[in-house]
N, C-alpha and C. Protein backbone atom coordinates (compact mmCIF):
# COMPACT_ATOMS: atom_id res chain seq x y z
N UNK A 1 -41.79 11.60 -45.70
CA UNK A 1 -41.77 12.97 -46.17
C UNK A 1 -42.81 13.76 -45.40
N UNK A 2 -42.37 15.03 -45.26
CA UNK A 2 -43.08 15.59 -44.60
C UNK A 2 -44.41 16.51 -45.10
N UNK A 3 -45.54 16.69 -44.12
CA UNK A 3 -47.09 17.04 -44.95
C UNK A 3 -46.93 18.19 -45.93
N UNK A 4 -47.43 18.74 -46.89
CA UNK A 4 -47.56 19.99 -47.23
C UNK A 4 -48.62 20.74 -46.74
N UNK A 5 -48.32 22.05 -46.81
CA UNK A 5 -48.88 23.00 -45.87
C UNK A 5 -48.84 24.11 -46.38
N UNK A 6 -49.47 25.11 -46.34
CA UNK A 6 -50.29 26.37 -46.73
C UNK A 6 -48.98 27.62 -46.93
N UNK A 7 -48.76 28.28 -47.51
CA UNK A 7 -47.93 29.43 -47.16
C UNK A 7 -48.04 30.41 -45.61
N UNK A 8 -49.21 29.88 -45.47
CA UNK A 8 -49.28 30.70 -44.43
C UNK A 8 -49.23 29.77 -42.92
N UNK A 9 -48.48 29.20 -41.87
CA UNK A 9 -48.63 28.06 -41.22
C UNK A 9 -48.95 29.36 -39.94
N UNK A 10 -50.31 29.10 -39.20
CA UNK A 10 -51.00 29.52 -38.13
C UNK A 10 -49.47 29.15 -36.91
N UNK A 11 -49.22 27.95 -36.42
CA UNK A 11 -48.74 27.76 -35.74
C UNK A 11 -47.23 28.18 -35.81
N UNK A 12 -46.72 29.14 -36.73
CA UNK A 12 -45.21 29.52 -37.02
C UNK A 12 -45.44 30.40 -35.99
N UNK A 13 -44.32 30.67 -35.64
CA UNK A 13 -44.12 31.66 -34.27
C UNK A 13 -43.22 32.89 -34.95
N UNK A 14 -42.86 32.57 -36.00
CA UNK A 14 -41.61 33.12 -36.80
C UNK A 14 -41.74 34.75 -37.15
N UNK A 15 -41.54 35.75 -37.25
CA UNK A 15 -41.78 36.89 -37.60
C UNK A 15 -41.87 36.59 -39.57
N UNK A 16 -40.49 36.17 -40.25
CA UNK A 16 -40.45 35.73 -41.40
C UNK A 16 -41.08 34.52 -41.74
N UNK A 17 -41.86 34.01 -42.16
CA UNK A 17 -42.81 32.91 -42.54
C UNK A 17 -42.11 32.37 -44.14
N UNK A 18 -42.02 33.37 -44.56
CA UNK A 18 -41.64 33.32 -45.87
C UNK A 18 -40.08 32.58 -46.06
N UNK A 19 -39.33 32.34 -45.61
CA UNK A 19 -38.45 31.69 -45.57
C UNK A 19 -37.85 30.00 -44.95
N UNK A 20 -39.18 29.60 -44.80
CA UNK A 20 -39.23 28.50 -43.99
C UNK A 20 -39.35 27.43 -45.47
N UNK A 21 -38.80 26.23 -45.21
CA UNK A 21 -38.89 24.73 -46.64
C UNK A 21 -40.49 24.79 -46.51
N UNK A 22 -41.49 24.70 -45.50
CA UNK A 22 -42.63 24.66 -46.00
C UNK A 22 -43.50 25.76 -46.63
N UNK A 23 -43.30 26.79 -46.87
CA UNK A 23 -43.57 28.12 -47.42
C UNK A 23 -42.93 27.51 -48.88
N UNK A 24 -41.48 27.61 -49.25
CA UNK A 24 -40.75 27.46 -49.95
C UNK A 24 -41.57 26.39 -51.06
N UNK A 25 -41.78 25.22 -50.64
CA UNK A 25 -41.97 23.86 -51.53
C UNK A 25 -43.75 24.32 -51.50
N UNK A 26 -44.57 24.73 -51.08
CA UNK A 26 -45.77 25.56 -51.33
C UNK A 26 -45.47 26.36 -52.49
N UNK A 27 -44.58 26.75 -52.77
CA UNK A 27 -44.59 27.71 -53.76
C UNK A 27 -43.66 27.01 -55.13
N UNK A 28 -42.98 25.50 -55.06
CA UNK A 28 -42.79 24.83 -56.12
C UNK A 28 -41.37 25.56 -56.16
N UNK A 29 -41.04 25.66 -55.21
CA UNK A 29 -39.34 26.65 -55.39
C UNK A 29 -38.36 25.44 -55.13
N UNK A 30 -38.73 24.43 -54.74
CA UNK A 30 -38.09 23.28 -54.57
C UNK A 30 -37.24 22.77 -55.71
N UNK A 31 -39.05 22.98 -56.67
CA UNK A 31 -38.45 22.14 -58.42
C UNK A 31 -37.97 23.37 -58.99
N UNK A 32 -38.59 24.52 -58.77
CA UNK A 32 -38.14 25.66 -59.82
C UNK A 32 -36.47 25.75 -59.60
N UNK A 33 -36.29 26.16 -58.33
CA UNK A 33 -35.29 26.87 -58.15
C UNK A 33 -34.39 25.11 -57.31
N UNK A 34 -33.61 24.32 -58.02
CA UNK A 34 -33.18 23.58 -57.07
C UNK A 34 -31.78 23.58 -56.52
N UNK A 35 -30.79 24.40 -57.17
CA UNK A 35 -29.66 24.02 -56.39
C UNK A 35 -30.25 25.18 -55.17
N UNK A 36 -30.39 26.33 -55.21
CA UNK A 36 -31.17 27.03 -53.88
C UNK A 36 -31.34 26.17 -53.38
N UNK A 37 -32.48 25.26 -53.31
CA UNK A 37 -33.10 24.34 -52.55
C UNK A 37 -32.14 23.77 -51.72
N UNK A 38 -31.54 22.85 -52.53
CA UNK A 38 -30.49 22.05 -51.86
C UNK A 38 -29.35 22.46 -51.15
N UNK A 39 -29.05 23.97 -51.42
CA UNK A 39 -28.27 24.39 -50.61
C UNK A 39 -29.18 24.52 -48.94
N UNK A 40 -30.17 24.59 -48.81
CA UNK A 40 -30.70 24.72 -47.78
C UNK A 40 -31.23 23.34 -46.74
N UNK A 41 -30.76 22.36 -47.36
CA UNK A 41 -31.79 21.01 -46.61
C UNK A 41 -29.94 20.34 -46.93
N UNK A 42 -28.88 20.39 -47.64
CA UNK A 42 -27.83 19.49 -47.55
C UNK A 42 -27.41 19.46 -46.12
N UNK A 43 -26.80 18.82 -46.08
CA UNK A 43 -26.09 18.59 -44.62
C UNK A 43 -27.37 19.06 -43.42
N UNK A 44 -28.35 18.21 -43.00
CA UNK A 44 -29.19 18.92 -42.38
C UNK A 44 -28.68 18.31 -40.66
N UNK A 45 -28.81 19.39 -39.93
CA UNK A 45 -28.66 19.83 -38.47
C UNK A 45 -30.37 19.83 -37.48
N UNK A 46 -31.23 20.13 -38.34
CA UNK A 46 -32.32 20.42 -37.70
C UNK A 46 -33.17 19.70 -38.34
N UNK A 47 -34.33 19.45 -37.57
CA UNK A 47 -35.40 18.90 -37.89
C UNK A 47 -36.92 19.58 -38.05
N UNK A 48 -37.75 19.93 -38.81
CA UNK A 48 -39.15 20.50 -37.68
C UNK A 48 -39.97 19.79 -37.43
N UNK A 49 -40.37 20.31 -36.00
CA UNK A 49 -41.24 19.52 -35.26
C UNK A 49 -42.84 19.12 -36.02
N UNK A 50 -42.80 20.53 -36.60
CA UNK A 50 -43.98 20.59 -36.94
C UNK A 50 -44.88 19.48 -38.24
N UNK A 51 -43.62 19.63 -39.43
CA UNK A 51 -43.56 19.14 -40.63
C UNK A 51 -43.17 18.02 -40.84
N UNK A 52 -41.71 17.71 -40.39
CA UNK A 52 -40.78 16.60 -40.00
C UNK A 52 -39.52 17.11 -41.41
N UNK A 53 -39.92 18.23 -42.28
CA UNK A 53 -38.77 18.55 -43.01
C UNK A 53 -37.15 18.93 -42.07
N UNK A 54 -36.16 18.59 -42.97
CA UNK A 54 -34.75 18.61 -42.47
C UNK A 54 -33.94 19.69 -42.92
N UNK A 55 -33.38 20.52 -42.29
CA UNK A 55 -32.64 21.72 -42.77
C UNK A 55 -31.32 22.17 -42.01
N UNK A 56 -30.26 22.39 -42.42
CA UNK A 56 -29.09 22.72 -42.37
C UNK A 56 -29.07 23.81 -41.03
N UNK A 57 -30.32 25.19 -41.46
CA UNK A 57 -30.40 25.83 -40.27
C UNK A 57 -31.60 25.86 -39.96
N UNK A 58 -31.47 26.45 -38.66
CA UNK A 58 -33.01 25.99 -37.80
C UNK A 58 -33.74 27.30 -38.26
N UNK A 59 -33.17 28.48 -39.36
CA UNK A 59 -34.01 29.58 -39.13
C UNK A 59 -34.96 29.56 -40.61
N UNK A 60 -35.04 28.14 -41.42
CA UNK A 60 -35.87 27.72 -42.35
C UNK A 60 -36.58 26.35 -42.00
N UNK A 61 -36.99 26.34 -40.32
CA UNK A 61 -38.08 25.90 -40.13
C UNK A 61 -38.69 26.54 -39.54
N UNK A 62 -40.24 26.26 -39.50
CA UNK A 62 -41.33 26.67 -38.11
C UNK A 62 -41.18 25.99 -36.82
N UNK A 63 -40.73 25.43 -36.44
CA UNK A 63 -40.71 24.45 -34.66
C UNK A 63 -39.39 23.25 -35.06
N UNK A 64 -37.89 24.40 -35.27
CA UNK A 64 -36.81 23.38 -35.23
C UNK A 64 -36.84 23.02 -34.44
N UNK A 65 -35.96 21.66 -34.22
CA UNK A 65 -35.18 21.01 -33.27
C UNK A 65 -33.74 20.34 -33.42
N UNK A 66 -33.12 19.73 -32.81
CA UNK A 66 -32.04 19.53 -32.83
C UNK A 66 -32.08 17.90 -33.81
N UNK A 67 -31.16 17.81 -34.77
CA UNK A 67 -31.22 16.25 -34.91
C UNK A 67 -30.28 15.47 -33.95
């Protein structure tokens, strides 16, 4: 599993920060809110480099990559 990390990640390059799984699970939106959640990490396509979290699209990580 991948580290937890701050709402605010220095190294995001992202204009939106706020929409990334590690922002997201920082803020307990994981457990609060979960089919959301899961709509976002099912079937995952991407990886981040940064975290090692898995997501469907690359534009809810900080440093996707391809799986």
């Amino acid at each position: 599993m991948g580290k937890e990390h701050p709402t605010d990640n220095p190294k995001c390059k992202s204009g939106d920060h706020s929409k990334h799984l590690c922002h997201i699970v920082s803020h307990g939106d994981h457990i609060h809110k979960p089919e959301e959640y899961r709509g976002l990490v099912e079937e995952p396509k991407f990886q981040c480099h940064f975290c090692g979290r898995t997501a469907h699209l690359a534009d809810y990580l900080c440093m996707p990559m391809d799986l």
